[in-house]
N, C-alpha and C. Protein backbone atom coordinates (compact mmCIF):
# COMPACT_ATOMS: atom_id res chain seq x y z
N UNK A 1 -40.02 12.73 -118.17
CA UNK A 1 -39.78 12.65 -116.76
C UNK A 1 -38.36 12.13 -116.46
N UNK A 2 -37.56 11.07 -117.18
CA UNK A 2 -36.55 10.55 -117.28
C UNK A 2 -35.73 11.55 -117.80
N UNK A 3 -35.74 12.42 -118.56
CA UNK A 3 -34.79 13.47 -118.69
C UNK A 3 -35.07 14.62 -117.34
N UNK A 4 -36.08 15.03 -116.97
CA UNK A 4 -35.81 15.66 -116.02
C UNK A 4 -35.37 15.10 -114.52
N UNK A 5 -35.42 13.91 -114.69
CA UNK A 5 -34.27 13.48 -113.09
C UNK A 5 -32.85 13.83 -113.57
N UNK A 6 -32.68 13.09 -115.03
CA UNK A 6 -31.53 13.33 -114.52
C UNK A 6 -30.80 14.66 -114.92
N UNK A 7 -31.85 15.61 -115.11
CA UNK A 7 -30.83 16.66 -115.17
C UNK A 7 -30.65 17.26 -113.65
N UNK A 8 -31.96 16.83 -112.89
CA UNK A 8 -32.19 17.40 -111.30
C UNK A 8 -30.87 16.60 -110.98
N UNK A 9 -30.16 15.15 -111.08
CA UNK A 9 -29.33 14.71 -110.66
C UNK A 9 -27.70 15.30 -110.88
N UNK A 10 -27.82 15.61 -112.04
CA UNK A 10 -26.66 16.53 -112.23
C UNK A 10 -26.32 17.84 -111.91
N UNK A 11 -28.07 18.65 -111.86
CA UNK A 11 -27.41 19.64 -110.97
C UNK A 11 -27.30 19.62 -109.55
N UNK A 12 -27.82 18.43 -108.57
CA UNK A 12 -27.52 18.13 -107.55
C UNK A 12 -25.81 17.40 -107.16
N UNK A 13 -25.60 16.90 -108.18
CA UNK A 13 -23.32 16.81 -108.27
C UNK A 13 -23.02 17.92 -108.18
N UNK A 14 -23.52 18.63 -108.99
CA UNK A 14 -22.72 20.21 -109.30
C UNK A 14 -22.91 20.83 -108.07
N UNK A 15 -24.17 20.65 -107.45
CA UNK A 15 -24.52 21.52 -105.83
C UNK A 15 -23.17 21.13 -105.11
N UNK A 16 -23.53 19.82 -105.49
CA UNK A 16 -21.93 18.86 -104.04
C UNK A 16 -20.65 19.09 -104.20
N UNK A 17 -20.30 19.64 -105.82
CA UNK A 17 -19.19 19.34 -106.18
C UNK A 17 -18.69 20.70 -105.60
N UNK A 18 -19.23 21.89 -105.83
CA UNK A 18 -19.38 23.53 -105.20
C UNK A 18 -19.69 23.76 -103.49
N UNK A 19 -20.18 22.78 -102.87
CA UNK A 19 -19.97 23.03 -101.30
C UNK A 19 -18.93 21.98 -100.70
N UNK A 20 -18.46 20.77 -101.30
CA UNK A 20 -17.46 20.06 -101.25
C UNK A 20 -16.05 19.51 -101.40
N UNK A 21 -15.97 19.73 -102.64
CA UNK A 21 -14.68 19.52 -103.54
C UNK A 21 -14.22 20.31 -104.22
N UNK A 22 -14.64 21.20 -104.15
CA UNK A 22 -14.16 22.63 -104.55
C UNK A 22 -13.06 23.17 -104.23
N UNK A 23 -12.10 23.64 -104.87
CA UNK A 23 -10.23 23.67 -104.40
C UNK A 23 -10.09 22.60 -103.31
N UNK A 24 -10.13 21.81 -103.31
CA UNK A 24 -10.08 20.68 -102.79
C UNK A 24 -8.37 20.02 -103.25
N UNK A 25 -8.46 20.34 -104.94
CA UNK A 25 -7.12 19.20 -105.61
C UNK A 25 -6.37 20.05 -105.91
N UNK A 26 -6.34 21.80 -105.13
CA UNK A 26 -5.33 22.59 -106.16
C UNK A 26 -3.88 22.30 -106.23
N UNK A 27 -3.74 21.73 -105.40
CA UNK A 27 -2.37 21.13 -105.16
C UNK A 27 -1.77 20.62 -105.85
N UNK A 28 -2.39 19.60 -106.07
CA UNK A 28 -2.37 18.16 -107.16
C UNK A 28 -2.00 19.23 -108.86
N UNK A 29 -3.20 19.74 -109.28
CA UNK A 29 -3.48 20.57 -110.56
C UNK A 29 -2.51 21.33 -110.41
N UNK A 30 -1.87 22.11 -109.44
CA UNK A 30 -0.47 22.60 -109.99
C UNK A 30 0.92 21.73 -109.97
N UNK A 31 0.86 20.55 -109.50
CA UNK A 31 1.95 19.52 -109.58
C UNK A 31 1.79 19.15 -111.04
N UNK A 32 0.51 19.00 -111.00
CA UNK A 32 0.68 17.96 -113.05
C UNK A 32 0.94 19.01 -113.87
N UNK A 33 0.50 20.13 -113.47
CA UNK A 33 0.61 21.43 -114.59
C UNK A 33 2.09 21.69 -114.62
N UNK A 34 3.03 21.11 -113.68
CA UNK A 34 4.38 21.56 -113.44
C UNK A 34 5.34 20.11 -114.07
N UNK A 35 4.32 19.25 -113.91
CA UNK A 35 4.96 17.77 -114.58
C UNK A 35 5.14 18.04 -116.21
N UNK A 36 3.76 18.76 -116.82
CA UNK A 36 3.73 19.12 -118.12
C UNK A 36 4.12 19.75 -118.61
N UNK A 37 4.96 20.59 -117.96
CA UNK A 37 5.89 21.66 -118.64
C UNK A 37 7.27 20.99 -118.17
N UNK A 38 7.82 20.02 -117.35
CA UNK A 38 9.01 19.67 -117.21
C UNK A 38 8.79 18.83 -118.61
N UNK A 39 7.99 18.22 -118.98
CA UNK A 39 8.29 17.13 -119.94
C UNK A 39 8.78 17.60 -121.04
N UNK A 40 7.97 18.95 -121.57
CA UNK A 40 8.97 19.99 -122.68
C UNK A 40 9.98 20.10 -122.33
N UNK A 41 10.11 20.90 -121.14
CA UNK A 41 11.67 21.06 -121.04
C UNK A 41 12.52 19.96 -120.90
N UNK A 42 12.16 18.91 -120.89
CA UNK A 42 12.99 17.49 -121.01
C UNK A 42 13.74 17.25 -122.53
N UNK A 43 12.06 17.36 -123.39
CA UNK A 43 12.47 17.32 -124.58
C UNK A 43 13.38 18.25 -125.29
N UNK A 44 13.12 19.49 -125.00
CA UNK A 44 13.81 19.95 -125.86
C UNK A 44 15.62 20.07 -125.16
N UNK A 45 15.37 20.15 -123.91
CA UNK A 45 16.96 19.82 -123.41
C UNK A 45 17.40 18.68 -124.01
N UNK A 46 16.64 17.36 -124.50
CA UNK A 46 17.12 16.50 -125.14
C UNK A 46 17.71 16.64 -126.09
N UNK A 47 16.59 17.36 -126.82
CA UNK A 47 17.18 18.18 -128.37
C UNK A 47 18.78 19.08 -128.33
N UNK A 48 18.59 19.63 -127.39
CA UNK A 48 19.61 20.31 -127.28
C UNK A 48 21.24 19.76 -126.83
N UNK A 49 21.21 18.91 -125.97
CA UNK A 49 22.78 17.86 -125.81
C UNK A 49 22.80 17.11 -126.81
N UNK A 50 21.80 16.15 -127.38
CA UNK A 50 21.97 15.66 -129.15
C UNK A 50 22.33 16.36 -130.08
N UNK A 51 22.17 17.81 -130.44
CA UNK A 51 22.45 18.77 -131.08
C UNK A 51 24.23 18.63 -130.41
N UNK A 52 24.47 19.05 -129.43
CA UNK A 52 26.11 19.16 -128.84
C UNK A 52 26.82 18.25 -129.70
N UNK A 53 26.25 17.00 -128.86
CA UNK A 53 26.65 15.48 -129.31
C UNK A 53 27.33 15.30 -130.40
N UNK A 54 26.76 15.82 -131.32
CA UNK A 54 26.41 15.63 -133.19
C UNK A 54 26.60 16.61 -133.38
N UNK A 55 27.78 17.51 -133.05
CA UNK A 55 28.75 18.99 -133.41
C UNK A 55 27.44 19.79 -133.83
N UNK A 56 26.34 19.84 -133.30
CA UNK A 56 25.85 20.94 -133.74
C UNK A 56 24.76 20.50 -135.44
N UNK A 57 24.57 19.25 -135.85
CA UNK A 57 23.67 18.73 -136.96
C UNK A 57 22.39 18.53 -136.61
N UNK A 58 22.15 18.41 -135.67
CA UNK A 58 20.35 17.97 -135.24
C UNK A 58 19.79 18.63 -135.39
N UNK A 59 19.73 20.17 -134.72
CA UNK A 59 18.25 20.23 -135.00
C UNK A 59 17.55 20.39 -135.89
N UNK A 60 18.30 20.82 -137.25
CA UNK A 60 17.40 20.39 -138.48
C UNK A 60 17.63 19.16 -139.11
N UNK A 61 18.15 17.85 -138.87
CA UNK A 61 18.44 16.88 -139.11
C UNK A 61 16.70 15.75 -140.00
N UNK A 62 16.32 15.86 -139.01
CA UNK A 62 15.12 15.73 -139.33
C UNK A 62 14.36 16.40 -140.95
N UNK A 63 14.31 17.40 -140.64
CA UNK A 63 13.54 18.16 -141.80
C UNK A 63 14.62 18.06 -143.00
N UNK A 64 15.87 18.16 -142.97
CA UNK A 64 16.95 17.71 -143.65
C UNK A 64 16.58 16.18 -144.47
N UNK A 65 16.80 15.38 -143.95
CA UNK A 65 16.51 13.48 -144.10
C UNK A 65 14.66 13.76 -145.08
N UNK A 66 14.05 14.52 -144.44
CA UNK A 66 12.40 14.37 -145.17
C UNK A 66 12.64 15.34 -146.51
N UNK A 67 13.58 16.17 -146.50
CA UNK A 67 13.79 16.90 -147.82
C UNK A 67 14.23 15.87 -148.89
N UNK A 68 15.56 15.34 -148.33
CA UNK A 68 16.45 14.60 -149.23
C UNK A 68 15.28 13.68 -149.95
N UNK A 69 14.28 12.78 -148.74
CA UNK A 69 13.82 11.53 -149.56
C UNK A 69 12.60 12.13 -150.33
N UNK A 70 12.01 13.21 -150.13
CA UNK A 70 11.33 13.83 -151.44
C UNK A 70 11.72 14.02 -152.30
N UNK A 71 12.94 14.22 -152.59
CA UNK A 71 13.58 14.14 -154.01
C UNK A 71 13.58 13.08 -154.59
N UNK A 72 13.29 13.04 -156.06
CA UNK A 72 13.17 11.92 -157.04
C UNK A 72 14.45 11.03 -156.93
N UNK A 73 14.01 9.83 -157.35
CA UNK A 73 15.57 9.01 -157.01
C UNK A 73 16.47 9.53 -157.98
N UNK A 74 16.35 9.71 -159.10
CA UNK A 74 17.46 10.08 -160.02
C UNK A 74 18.02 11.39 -159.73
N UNK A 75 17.12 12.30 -158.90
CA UNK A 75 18.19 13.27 -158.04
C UNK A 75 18.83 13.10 -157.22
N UNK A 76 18.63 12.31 -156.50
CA UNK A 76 19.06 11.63 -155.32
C UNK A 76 20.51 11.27 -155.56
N UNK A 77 20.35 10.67 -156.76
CA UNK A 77 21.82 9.72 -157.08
C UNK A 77 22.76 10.81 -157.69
N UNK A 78 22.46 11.71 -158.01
CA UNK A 78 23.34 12.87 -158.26
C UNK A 78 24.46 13.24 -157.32
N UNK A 79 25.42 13.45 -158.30
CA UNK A 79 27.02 13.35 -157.36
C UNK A 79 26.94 15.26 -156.72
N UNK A 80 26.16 15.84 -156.68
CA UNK A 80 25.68 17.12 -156.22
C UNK A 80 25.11 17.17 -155.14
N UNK A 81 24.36 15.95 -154.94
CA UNK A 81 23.24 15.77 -153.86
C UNK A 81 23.72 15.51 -152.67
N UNK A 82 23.34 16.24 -151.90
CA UNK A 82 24.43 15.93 -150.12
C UNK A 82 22.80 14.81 -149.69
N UNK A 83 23.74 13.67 -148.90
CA UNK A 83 22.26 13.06 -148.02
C UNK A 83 22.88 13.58 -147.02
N UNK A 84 21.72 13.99 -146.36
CA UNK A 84 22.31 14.70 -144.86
C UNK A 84 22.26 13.55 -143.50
N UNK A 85 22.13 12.19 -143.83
CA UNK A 85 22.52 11.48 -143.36
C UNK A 85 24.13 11.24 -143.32
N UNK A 86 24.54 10.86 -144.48
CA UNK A 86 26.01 10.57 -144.89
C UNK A 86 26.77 11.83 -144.48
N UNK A 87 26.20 13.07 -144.10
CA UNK A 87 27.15 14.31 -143.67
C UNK A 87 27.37 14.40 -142.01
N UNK A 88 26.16 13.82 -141.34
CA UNK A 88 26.24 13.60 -139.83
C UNK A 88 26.97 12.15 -139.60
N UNK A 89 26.65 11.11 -140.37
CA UNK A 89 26.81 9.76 -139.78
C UNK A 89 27.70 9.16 -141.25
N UNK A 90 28.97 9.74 -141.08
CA UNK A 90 29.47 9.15 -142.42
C UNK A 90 30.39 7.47 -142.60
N UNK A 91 29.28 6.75 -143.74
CA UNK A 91 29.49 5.74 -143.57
C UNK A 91 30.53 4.90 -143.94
N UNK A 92 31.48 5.67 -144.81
CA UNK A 92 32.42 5.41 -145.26
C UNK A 92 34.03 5.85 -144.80
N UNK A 93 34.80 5.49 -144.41
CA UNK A 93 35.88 6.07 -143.90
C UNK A 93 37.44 5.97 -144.15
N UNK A 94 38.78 6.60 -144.23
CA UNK A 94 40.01 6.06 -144.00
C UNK A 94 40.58 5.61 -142.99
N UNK A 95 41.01 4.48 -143.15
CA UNK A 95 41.31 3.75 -141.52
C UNK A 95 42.81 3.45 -141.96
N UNK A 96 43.79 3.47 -140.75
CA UNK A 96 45.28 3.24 -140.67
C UNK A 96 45.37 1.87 -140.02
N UNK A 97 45.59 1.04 -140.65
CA UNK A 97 45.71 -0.80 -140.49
C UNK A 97 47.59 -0.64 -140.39
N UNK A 98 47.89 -1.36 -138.67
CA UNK A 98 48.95 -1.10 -138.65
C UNK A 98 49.51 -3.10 -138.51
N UNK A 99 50.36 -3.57 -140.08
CA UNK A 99 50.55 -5.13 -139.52
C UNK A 99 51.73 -5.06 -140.00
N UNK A 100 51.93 -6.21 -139.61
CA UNK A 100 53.63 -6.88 -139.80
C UNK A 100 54.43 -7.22 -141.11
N UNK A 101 55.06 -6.78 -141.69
CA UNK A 101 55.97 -6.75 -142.93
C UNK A 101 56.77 -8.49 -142.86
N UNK A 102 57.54 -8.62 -144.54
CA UNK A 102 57.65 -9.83 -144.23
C UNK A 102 59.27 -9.42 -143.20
N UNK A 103 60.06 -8.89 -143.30
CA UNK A 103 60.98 -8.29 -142.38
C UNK A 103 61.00 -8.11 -140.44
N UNK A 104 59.56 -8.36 -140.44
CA UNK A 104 58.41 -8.20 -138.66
C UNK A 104 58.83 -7.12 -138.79
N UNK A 105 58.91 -5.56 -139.20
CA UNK A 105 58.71 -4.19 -139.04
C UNK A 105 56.79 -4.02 -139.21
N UNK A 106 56.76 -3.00 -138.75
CA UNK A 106 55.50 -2.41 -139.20
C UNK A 106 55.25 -1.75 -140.17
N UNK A 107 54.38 -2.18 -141.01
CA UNK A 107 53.67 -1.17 -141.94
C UNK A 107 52.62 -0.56 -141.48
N UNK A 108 52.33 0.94 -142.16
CA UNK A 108 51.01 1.28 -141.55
C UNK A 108 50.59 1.48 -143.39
N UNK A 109 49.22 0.75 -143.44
CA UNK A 109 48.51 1.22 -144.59
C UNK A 109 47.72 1.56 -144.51
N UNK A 110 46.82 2.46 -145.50
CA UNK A 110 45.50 3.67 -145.71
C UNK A 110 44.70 2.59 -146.35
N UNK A 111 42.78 2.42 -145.82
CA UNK A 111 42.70 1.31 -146.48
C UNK A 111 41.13 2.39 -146.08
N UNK A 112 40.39 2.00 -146.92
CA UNK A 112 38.56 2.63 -146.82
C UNK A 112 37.85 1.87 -145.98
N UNK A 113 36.69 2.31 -144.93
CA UNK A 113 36.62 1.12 -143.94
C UNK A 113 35.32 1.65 -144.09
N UNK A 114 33.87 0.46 -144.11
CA UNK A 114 32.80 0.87 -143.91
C UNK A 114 31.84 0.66 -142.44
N UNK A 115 31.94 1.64 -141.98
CA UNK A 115 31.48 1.87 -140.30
C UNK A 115 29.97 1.64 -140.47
N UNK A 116 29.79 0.25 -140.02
CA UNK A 116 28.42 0.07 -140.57
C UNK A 116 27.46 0.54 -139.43
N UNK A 117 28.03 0.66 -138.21
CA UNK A 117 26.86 1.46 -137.32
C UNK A 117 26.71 2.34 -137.45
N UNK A 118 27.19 3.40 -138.13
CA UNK A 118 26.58 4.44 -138.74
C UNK A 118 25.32 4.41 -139.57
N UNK A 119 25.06 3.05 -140.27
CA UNK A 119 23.88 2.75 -141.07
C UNK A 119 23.25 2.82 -140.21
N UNK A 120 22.98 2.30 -139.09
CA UNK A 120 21.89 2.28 -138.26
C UNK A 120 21.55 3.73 -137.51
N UNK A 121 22.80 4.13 -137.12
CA UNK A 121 22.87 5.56 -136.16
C UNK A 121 21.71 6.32 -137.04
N UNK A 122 22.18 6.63 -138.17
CA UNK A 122 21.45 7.59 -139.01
C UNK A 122 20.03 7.57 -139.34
N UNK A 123 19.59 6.34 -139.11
CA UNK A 123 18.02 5.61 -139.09
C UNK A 123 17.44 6.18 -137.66
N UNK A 124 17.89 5.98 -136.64
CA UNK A 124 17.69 5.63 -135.55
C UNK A 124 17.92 7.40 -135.05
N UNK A 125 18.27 8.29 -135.44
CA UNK A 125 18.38 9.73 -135.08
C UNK A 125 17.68 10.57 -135.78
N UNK A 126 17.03 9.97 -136.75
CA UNK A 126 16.11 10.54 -137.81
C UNK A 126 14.69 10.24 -137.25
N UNK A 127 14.95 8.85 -136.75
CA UNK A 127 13.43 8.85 -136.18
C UNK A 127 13.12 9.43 -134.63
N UNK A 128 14.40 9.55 -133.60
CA UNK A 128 14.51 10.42 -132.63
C UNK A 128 14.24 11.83 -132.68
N UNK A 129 14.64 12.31 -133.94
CA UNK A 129 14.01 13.82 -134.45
C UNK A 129 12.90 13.96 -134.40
N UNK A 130 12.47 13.07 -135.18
CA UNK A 130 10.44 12.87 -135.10
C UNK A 130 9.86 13.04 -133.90
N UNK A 131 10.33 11.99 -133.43
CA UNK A 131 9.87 11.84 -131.60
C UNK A 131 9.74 12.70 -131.09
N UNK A 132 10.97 13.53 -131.07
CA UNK A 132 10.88 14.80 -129.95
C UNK A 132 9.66 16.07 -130.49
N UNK A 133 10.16 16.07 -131.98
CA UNK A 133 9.09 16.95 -132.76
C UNK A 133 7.75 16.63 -132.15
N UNK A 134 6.90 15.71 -131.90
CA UNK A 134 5.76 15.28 -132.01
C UNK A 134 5.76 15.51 -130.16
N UNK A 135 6.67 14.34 -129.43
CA UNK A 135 6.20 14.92 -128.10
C UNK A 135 6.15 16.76 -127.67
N UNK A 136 7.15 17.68 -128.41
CA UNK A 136 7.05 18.63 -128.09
C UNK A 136 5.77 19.81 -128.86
N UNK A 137 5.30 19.13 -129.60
CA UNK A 137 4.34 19.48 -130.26
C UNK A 137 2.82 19.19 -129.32
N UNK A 138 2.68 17.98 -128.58
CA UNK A 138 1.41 17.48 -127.93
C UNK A 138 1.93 18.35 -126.94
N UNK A 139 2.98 18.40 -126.36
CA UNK A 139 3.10 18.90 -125.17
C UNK A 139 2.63 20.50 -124.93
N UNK A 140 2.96 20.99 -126.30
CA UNK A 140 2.43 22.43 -126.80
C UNK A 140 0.85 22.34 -126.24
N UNK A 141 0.83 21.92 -127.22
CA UNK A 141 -0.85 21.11 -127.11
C UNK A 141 -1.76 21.37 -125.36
N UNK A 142 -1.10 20.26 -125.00
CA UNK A 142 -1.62 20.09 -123.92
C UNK A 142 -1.35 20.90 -122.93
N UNK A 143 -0.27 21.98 -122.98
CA UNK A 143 -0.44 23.28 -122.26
C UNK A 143 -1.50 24.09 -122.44
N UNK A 144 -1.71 24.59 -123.86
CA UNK A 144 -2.52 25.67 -124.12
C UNK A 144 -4.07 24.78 -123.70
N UNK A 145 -4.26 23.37 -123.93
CA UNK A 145 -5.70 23.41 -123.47
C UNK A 145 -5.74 23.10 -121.73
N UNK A 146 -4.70 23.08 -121.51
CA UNK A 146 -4.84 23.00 -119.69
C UNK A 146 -4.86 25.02 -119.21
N UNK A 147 -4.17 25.74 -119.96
CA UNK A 147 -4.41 27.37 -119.65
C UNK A 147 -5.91 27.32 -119.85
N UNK A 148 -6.14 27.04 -121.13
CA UNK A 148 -7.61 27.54 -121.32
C UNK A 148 -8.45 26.93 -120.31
N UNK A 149 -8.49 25.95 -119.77
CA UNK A 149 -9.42 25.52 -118.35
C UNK A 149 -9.02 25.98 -117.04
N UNK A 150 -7.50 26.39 -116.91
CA UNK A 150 -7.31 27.30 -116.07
C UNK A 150 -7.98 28.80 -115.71
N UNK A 151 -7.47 29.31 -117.01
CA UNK A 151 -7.85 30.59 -117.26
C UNK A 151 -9.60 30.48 -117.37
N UNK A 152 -10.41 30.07 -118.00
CA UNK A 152 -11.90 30.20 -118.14
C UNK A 152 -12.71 29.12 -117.67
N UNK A 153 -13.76 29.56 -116.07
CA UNK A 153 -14.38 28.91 -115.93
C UNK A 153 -15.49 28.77 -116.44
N UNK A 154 -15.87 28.87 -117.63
CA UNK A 154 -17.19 28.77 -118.89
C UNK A 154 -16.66 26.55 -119.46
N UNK A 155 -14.92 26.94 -119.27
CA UNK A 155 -14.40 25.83 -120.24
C UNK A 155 -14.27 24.66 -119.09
N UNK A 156 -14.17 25.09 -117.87
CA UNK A 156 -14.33 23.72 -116.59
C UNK A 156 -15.51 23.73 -116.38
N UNK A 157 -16.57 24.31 -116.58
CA UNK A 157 -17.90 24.20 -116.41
C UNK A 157 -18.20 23.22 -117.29
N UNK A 158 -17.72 23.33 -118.17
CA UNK A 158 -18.46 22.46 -119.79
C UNK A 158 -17.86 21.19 -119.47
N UNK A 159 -16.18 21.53 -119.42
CA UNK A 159 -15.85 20.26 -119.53
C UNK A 159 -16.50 19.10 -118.16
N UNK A 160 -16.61 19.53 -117.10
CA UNK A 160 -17.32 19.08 -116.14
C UNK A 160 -18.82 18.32 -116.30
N UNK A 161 -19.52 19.36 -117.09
CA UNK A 161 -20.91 18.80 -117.40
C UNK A 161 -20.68 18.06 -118.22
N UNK A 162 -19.38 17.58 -119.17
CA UNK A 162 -19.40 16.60 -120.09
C UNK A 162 -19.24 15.05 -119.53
N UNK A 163 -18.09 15.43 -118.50
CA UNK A 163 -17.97 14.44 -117.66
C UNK A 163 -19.38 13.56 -117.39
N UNK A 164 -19.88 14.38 -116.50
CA UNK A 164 -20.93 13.66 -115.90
C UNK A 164 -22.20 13.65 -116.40
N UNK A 165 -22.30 14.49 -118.05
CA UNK A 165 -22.87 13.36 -118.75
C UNK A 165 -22.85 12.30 -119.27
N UNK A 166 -21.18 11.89 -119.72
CA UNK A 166 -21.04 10.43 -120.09
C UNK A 166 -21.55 9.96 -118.86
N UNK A 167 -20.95 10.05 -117.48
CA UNK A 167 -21.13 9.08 -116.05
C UNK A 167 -22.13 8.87 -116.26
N UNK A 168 -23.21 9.79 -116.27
CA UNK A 168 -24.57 9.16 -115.83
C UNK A 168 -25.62 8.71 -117.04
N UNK A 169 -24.98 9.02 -118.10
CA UNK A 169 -25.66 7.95 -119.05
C UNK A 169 -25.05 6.46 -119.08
N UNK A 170 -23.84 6.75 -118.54
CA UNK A 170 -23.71 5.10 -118.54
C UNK A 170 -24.25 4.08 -117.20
């Protein structure tokens, strides 16, 4: 008897929800559907001026950095081996140090300078690669299952009756 109320109760929502609230939010559902596709296009425009930024190294930067550290360390250390960190964000450099002679003329000398924010840059753009990968990946995601409830009302039916079976068992 307790299962048949409440299924009489749920199909009495569904009665209300169909003479009531029915296109009621289409408004709304095409604003978020339009929020969720700006957010891709956020990302990957992101992707794309970082790519500028960085002459053109990003967008495989990522998959680049996860190649390199699969390699065994003793390949790694091979004077063959490009890290494709050290090719975008190079940490080592020639710098022109311009000081005073004992005469007070100027010297300019060539001296190796280690640009240590580059250590970090290269950490920190490797894991920005990820990021975007993954938000533009859910975002994939969460298009194709917002079409499919668009497109088929079999899949807002269900998902609906799922709803308000959690509600009303709780």
């Amino acid at each position: 008897r307790v299962v048949e109320e409440a299924e009489t109760k749920k199909e009495k929502l569904l009665v209300h929800f169909c003479e009531h609230v029915h296109n009621k939010f289409n408004k709304y559902a095409y604003c978020f559907f339009l929020c969720e596709l700006l957010n891709i296009f956020i990302s990957i425009s992101q992707i794309v001026v970082t790519n500028a930024f960085l002459n053109h190294q990003f967008l495989d930067y990522g998959y680049l950095v996860y190649k390199y550290y699969r390699l065994p360390s003793e390949e790694r250390q091979l004077n063959t081996t490009v890290n494709p960190m050290c090719e975008t964000f190079p940490k080592v450099a020639t710098c022109n140090y311009v000081r005073y002679g004992r005469g007070g003329g100027q010297e300019i000398e060539n001296a190796i300078c280690i640009l240590s924010l580059n250590i970090i840059n290269d950490k920190v753009f490797a894991l920005l690669w990820f990021w975007h990968c993954v938000l533009i990946i859910a975002g994939f995601n969460r298009i194709l299952t917002r079409l499919s409830q668009v497109c088929s009302a079999r899949v807002r039916y269900f998902l609906m009756r799922m709803m308000m079976h959690r509600y009303l068992n709780n």
